[in-house]
Protein backbone atom coordinates (compact mmCIF):
# COMPACT_ATOMS: atom_id res chain seq x y z
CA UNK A 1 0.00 0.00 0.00
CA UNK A 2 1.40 3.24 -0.99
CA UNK A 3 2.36 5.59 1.53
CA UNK A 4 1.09 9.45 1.57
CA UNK A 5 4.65 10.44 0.53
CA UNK A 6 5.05 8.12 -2.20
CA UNK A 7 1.56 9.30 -3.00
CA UNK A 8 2.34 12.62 -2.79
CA UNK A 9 5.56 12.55 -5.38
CA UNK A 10 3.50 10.69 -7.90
CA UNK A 11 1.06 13.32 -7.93
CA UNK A 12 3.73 15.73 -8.48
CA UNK A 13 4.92 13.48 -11.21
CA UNK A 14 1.93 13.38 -12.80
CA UNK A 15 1.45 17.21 -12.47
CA UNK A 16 4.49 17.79 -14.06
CA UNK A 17 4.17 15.73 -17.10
CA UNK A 18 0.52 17.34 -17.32
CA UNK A 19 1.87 20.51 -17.37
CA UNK A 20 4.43 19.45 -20.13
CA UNK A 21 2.44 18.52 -22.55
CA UNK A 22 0.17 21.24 -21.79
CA UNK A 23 3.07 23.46 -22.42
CA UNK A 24 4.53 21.43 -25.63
CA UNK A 25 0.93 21.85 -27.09
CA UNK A 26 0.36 25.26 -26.14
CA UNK A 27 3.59 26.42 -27.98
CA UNK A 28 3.20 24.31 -30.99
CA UNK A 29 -0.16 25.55 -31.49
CA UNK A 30 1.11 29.28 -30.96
CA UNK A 31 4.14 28.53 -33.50
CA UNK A 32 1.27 27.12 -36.14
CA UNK A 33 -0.71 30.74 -35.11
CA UNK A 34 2.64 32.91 -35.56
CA UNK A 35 3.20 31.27 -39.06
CA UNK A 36 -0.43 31.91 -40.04
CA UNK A 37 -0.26 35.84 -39.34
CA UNK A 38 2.25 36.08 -41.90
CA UNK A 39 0.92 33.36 -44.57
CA UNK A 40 -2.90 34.33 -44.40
CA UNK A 41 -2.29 38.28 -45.35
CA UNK A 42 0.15 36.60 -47.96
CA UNK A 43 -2.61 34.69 -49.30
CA UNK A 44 -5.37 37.88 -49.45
CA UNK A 45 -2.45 39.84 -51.30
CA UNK A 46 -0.77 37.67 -53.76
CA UNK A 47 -3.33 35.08 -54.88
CA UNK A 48 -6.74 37.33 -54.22
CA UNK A 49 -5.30 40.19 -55.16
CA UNK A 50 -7.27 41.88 -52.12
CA UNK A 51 -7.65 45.66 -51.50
CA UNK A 52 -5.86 47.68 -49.12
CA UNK A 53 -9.73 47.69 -47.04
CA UNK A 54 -10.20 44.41 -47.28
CA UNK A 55 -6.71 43.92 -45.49
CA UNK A 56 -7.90 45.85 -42.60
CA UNK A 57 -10.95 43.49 -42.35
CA UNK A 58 -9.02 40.11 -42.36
CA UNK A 59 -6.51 42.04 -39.96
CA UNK A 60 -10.15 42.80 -37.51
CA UNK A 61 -11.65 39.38 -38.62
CA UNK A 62 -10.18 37.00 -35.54
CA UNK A 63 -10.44 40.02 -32.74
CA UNK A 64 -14.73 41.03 -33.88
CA UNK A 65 -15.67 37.40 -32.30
CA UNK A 66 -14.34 38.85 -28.61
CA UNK A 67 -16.80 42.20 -29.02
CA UNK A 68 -19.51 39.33 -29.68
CA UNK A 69 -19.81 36.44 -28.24
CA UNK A 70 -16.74 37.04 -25.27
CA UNK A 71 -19.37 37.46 -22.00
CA UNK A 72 -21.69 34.78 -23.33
CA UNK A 73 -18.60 32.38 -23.97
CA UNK A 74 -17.13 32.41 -20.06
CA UNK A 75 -20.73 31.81 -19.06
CA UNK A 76 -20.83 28.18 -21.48
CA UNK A 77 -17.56 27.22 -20.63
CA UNK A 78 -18.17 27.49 -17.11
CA UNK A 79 -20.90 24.84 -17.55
CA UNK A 80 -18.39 22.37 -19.22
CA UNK A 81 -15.08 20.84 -18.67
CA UNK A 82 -12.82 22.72 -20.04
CA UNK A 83 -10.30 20.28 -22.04
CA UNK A 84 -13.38 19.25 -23.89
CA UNK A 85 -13.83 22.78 -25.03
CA UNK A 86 -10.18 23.23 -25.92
CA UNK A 87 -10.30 19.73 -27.82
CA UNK A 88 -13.53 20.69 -29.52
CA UNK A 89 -11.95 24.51 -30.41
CA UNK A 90 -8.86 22.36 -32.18
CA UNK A 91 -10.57 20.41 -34.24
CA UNK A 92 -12.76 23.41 -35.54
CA UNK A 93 -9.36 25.51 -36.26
CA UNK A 94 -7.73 22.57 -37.61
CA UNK A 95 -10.68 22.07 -40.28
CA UNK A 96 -10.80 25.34 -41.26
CA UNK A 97 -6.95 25.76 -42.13
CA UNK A 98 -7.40 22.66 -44.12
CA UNK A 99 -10.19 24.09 -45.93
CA UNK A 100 -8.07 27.12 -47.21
CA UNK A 101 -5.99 24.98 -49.32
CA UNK A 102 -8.39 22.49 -50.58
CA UNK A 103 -10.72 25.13 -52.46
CA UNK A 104 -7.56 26.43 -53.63
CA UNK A 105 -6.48 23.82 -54.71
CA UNK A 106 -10.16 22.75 -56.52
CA UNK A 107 -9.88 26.53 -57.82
CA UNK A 108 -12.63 28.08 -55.92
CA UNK A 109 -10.74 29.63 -53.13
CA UNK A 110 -12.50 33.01 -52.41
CA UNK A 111 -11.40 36.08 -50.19
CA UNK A 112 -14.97 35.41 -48.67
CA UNK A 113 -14.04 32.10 -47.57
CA UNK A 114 -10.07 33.72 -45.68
CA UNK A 115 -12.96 36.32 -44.21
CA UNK A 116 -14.87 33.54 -42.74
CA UNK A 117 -11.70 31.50 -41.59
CA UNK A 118 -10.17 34.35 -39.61
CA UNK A 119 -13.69 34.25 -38.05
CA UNK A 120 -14.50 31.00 -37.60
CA UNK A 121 -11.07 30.56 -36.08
CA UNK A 122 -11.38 33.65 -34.22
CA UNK A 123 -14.81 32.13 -32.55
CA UNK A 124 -12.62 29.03 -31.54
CA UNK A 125 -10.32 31.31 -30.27
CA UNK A 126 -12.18 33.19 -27.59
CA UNK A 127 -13.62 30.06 -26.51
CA UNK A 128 -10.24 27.99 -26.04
CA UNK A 129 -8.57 30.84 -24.72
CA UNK A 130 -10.96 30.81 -21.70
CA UNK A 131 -11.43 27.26 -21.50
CA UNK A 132 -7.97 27.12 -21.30
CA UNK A 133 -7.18 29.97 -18.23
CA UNK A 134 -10.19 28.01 -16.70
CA UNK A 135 -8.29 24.60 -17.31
CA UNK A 136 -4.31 25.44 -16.13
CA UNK A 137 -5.53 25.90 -12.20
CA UNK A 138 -7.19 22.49 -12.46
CA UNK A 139 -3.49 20.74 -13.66
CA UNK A 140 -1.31 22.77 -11.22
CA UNK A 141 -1.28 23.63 -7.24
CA UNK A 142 -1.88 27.50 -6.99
CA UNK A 143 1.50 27.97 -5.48
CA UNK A 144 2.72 26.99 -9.03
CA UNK A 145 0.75 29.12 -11.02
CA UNK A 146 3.27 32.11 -11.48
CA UNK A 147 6.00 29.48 -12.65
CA UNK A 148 3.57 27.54 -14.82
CA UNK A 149 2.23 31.18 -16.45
CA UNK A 150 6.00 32.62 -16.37
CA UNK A 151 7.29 28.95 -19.15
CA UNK A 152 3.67 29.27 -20.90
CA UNK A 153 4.51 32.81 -22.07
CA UNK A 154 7.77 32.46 -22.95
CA UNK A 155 6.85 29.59 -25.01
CA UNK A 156 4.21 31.88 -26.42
CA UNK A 157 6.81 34.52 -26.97
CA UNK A 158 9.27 32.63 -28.56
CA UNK A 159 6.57 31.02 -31.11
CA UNK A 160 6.16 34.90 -31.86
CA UNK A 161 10.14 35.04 -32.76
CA UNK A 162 10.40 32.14 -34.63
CA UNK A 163 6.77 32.22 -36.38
CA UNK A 164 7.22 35.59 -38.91
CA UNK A 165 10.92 34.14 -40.16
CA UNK A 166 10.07 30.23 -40.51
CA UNK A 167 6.06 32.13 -42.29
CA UNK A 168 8.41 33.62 -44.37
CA UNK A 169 10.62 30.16 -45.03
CA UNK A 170 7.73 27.91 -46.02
CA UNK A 171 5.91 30.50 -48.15
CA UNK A 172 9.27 30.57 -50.56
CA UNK A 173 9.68 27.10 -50.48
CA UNK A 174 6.17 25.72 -50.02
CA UNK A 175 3.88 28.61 -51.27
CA UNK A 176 1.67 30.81 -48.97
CA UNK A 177 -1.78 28.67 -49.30
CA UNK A 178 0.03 25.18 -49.04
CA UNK A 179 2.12 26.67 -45.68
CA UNK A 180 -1.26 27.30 -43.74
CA UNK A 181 -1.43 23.28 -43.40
CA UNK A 182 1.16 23.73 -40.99
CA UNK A 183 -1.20 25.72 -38.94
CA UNK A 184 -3.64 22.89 -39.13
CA UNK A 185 -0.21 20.30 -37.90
CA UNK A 186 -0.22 22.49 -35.14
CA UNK A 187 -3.71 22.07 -33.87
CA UNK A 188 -3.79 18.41 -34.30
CA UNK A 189 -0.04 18.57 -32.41
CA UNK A 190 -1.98 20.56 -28.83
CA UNK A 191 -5.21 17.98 -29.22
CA UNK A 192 -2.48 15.05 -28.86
CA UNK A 193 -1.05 16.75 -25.91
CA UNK A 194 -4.22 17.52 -24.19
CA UNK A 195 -5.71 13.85 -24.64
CA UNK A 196 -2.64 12.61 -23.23
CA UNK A 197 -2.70 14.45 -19.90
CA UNK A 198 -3.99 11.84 -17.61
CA UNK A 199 -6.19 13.88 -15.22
CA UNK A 200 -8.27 17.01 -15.44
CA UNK A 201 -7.83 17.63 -11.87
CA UNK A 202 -10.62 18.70 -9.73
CA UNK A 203 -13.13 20.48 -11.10
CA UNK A 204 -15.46 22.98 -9.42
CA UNK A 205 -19.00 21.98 -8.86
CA UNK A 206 -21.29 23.32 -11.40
CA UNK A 207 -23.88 25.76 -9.67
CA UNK A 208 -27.48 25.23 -10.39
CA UNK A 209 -28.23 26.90 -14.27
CA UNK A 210 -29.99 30.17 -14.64
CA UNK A 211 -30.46 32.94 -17.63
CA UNK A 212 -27.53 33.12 -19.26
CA UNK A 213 -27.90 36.78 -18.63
CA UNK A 214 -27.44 36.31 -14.97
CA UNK A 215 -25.11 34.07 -15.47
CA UNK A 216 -23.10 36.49 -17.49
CA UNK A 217 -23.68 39.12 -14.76
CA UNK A 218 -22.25 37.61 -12.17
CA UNK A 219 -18.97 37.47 -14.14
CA UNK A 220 -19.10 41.54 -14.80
CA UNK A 221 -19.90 41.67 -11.16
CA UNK A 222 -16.36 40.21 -10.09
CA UNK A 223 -14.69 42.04 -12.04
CA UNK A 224 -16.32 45.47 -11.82
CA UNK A 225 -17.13 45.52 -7.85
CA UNK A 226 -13.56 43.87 -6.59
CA UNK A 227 -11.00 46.70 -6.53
CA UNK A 228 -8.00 44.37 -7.65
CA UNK A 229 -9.57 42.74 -10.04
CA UNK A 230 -11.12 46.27 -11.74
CA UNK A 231 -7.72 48.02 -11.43
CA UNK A 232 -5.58 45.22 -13.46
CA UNK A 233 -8.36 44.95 -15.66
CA UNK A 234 -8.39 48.87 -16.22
CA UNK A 235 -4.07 48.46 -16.55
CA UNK A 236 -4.51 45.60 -19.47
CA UNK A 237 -6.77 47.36 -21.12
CA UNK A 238 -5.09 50.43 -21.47
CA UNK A 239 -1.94 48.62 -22.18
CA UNK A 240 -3.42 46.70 -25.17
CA UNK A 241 -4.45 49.96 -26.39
CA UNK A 242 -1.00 51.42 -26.60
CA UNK A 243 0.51 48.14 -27.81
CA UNK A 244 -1.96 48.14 -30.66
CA UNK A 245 -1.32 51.55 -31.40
CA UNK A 246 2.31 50.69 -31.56
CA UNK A 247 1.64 47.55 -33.61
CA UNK A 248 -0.60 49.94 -36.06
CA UNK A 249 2.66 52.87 -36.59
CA UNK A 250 6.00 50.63 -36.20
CA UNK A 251 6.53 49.27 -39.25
CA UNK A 252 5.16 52.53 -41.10
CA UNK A 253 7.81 53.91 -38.78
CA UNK A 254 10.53 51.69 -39.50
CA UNK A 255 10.33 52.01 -43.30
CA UNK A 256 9.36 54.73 -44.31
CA UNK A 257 10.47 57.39 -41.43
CA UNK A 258 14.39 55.18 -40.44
CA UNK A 259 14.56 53.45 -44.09
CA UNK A 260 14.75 49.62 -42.82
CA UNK A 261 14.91 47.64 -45.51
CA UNK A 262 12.57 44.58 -45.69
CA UNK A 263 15.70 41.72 -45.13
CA UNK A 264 16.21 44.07 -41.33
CA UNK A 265 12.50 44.49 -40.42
CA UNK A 266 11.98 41.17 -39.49
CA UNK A 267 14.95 40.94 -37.26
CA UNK A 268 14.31 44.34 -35.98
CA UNK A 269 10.81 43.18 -34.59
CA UNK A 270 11.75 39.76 -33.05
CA UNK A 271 14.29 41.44 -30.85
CA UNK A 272 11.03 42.48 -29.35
CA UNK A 273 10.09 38.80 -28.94
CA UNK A 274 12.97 37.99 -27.53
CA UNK A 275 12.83 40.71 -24.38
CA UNK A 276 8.96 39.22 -23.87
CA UNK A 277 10.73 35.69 -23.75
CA UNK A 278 12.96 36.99 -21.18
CA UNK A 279 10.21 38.89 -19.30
CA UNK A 280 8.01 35.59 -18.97
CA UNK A 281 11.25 33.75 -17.52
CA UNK A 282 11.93 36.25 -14.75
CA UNK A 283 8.32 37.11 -13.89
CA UNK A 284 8.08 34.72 -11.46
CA UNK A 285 11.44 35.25 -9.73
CA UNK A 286 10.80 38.93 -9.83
CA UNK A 287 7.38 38.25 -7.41
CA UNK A 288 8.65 35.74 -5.46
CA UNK A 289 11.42 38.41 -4.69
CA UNK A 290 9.83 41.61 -4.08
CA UNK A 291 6.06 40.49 -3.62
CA UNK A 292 3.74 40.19 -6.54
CA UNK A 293 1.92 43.56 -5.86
CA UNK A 294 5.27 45.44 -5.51
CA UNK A 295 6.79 43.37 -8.55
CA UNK A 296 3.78 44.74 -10.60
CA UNK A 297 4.50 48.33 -9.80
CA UNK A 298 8.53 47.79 -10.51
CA UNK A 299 7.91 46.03 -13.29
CA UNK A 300 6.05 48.39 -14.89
CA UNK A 301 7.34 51.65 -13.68
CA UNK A 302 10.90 50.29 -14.90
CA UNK A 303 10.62 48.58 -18.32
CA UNK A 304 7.54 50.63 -19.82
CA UNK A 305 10.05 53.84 -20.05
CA UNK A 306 12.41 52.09 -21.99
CA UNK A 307 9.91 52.00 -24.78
CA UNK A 308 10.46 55.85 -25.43
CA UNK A 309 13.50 54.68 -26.49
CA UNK A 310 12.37 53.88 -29.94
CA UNK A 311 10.80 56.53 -30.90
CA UNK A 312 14.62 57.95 -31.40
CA UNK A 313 15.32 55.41 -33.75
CA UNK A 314 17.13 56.18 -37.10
CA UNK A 315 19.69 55.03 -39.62
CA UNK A 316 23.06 53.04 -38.37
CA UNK A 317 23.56 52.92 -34.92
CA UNK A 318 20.45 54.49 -34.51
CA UNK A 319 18.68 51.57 -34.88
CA UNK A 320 19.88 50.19 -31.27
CA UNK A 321 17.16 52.52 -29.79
CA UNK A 322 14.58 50.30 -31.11
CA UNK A 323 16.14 46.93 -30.57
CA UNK A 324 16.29 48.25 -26.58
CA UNK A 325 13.33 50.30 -26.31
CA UNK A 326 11.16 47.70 -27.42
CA UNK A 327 12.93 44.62 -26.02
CA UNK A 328 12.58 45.81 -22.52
CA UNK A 329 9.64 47.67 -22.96
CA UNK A 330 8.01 43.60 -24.37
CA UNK A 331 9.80 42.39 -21.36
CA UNK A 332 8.30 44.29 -18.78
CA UNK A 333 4.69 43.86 -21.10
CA UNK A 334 4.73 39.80 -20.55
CA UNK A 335 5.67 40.02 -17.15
CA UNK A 336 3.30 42.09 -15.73
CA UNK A 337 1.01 39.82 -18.08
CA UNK A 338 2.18 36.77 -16.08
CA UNK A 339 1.82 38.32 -12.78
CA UNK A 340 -1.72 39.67 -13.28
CA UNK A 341 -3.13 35.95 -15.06
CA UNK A 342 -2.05 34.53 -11.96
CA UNK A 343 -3.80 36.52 -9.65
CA UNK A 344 -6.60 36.04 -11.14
CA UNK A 345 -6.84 32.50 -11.55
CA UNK A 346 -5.64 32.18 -7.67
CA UNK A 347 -8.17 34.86 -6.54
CA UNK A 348 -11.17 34.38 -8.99
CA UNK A 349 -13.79 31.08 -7.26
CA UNK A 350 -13.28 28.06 -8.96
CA UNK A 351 -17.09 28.42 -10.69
CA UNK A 352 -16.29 31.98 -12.06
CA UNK A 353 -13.53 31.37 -13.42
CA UNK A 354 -14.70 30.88 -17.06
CA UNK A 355 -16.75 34.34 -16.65
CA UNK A 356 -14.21 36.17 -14.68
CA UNK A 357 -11.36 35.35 -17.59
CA UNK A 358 -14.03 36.30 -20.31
CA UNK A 359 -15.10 39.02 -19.00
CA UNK A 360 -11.56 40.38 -18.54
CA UNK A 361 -10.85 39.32 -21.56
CA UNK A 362 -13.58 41.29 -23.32
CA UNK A 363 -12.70 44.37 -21.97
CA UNK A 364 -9.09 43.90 -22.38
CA UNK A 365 -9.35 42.72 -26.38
CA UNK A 366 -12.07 45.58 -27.35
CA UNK A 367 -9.38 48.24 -26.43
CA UNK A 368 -6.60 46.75 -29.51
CA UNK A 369 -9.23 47.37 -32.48
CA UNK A 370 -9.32 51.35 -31.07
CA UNK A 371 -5.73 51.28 -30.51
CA UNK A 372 -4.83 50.44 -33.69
CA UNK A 373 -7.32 52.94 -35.66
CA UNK A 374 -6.11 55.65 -33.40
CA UNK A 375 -2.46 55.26 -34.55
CA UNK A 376 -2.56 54.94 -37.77
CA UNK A 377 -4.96 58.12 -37.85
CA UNK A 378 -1.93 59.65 -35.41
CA UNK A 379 0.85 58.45 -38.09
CA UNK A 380 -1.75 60.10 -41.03
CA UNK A 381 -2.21 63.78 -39.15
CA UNK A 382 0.77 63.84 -37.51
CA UNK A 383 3.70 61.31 -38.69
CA UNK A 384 4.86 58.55 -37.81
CA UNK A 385 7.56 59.11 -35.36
CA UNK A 386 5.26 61.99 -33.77
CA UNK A 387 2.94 58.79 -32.89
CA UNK A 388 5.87 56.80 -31.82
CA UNK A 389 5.95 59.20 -29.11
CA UNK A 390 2.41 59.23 -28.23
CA UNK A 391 2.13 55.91 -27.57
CA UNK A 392 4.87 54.60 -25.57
CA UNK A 393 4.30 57.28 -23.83
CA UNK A 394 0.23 55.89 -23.11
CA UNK A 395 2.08 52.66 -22.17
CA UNK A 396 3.99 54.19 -19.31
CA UNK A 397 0.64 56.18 -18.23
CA UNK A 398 -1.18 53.00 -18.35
CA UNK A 399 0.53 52.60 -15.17
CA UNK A 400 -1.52 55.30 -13.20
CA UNK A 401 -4.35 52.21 -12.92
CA UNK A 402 -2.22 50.38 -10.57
CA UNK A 403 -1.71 53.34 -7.86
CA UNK A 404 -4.76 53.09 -6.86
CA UNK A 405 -6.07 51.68 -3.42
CA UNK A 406 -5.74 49.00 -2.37
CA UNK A 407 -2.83 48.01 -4.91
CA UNK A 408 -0.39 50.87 -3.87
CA UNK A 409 -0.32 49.63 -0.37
CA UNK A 410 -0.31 46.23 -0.84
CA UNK A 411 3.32 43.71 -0.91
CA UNK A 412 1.46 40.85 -2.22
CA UNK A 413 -1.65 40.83 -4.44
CA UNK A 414 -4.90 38.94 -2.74
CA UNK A 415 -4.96 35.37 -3.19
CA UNK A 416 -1.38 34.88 -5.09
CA UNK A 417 0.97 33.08 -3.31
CA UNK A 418 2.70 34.81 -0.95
CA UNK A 419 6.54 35.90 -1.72
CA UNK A 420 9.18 34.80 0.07
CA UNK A 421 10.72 37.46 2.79
């Protein structure tokens, strides 16, 4: 008969190789995702032949599903186990990057049917991606959350490095519309993993079914009434609007304003990958260290500065200013991103948890589509570096939402594990 500590280290056995293939998964599906944003706009553009407009709609296509259907979606998932939905969400993504090169391949492939599969896969998307914050808790001890979060993001971030450049690989070698199978590889690749993982942990006990409007209310609740919760909710959403102002103006910047050349603008743009690889690996150090409210407000107040740095970008040398300003800025980005995920999967109940991450994630994700129209209308009135300036400068005021009360006085944020000293 096993003994508690032999049953004790198996169970940490088997939460580690969960949490592996979890995290192999996770990062092949992001690497499949990375690939995509560069082989999908390829498609529209050299085999549809689409219009500038029509870019800006596929570019909207995958986000429009979050303004729609994100409250509703914590609110189902809550009701269900969540690998189910992920494995469910796969399969659908999977199909529908399949589809792209078989009407292309029978000749029929329309710019209607890339509209409908940065959609369809966008649906799938809001509904893994809370299944999926709902689902890590149930594989891992709280006390691991920050380390588990911390590897998941730099695996994320590092799929963003090496996606654009191997997009870019397999589009010369392959062809653009063949290359998006990949992305299909990928899915099938995290619906291996996930079957594999031998327990889903214990889940939550459903609560008794109501409206789904009540149901959804309860989620905006949380998250409006609890002053942590509103105040790093507030904080992502205003950084998400800088960041996709940023997104919208760099490369405008970068070519046209510093003359990068297209064979540097890729490598100028993963440096920023890199820094939010290196932020995700320290996050959880950093919080252990200092406390995960005071890490916040370091973290922050530190690396969000540095972004200024590239709006002083130009020819030569110049160029450094970028590759720092936005590798620390990205840094300090993911780890404050890993930090505030894991407070709220430690302090959110097990029941909400579908809502609570929806609903944050709603109000988070409807701030990137304004972002991004309100730099490029910046870069158009006012130029390009002008914006530059603008917003990195939003992403350091972003910060203002986390002096507030309670957060300013607090050395450890409510329901995280505590940090050490």
């Amino acid at each position: 008969m096993p003994t508690a500590t032999q049953s004790a280290k198996d169970q940490g056995q088997r939460s580690r190789r969960n949490f592996r293939l979890l995290l192999v998964g996770e990062t092949t599906s992001k690497l499949g995702t990375s690939v995509t944003s560069v082989l999908l706009p390829l498609v529209a553009v050299t085999t549809l032949h689409a219009s500038p407009f029509v870019m800006g709609v596929l570019t909207a296509a995958p986000w429009l599903p979050w303004l729609v259907i994100g409250l509703p979606a914590g609110a189902w998932v809550d009701r269900l186990a969540p690998r189910r939905v992920m494995l469910v969400c796969n399969a659908v993504s999977a199909a529908v990057f399949v589809s792209v090169p078989a009407t292309w391949w029978l000749g029929v492939l329309t710019i209607g049917h890339l509209l409908g599969a940065a959609l369809i896969s966008g649906t799938a998307s809001v509904f893994f991606s809370t299944a999926y914050s709902a689902y890590l808790p149930q594989l891992v001890a709280t006390a691991e959350l920050m380390d588990r979060n911390a590897q998941l993001q730099a695996g994320d971030q590092a799929a963003r490095v090496a996606g654009p450049g191997l997009g870019g690989l397999i589009a010369q070698t392959l062809g653009s519309v063949p290359g998006l199978l990949l992305d299909a590889a990928s899915f099938v690749v995290s619906s291996l993993c996930l079957m594999a993982i031998r327990s889903d942990g214990p889940r939550p006990a459903p609560a008794p079914r109501r409206r789904l409007s009540r149901e959804i209310s309860d989620g905006l609740r949380f998250v409006v009434g609890d002053p942590c919760v509103r105040a790093v909710t507030a904080f992502g959403a205003a950084v998400n609007l800088a960041m996709a102002g940023l997104q919208a103006v760099q490369i405008v910047f970068l070519v046209r304003t510093v003359g990068v050349g297209s064979d540097t603008l890729g490598w100028l743009v993963s440096f920023g990958g890199l820094g939010g690889a290196l932020g995700g690996l320290v996050a959880g150090r950093l919080a252990r260290r200092m406390g995960t409210a005071r890490a916040l407000l370091a973290i922050q107040f530190a690396a969000s500065p540095f972004g200024l740095l590239a709006a002083l970008a130009g020819p030569g040398p110049r160029l450094a200013f970028f590759v720092l300003g936005t590798a620390v800025m990205l840094a300090g980005v993911v780890a404050c991103n890993v930090i505030v995920v894991s407070f709220r999967q430690a302090y959110c109940p097990p029941e909400l948890r579908g809502r609570v991450t929806a609903t944050t994630l709603f109000l988070n994700y409807s701030t990137i589509p304004l972002g991004a129209l309100l730099g490029g209308s910046l870069a158009s009135l006012f130029g390009a570096r002008s914006t530059m300036w603008v917003v990195t400068a939003a992403l350091v005021a972003a910060g203002g939402f986390l002096l507030v009360a309670p957060l300013r006085g607090l050395h450890d944020l409510p329901g995280a594990p505590a940090a050490d000293g």
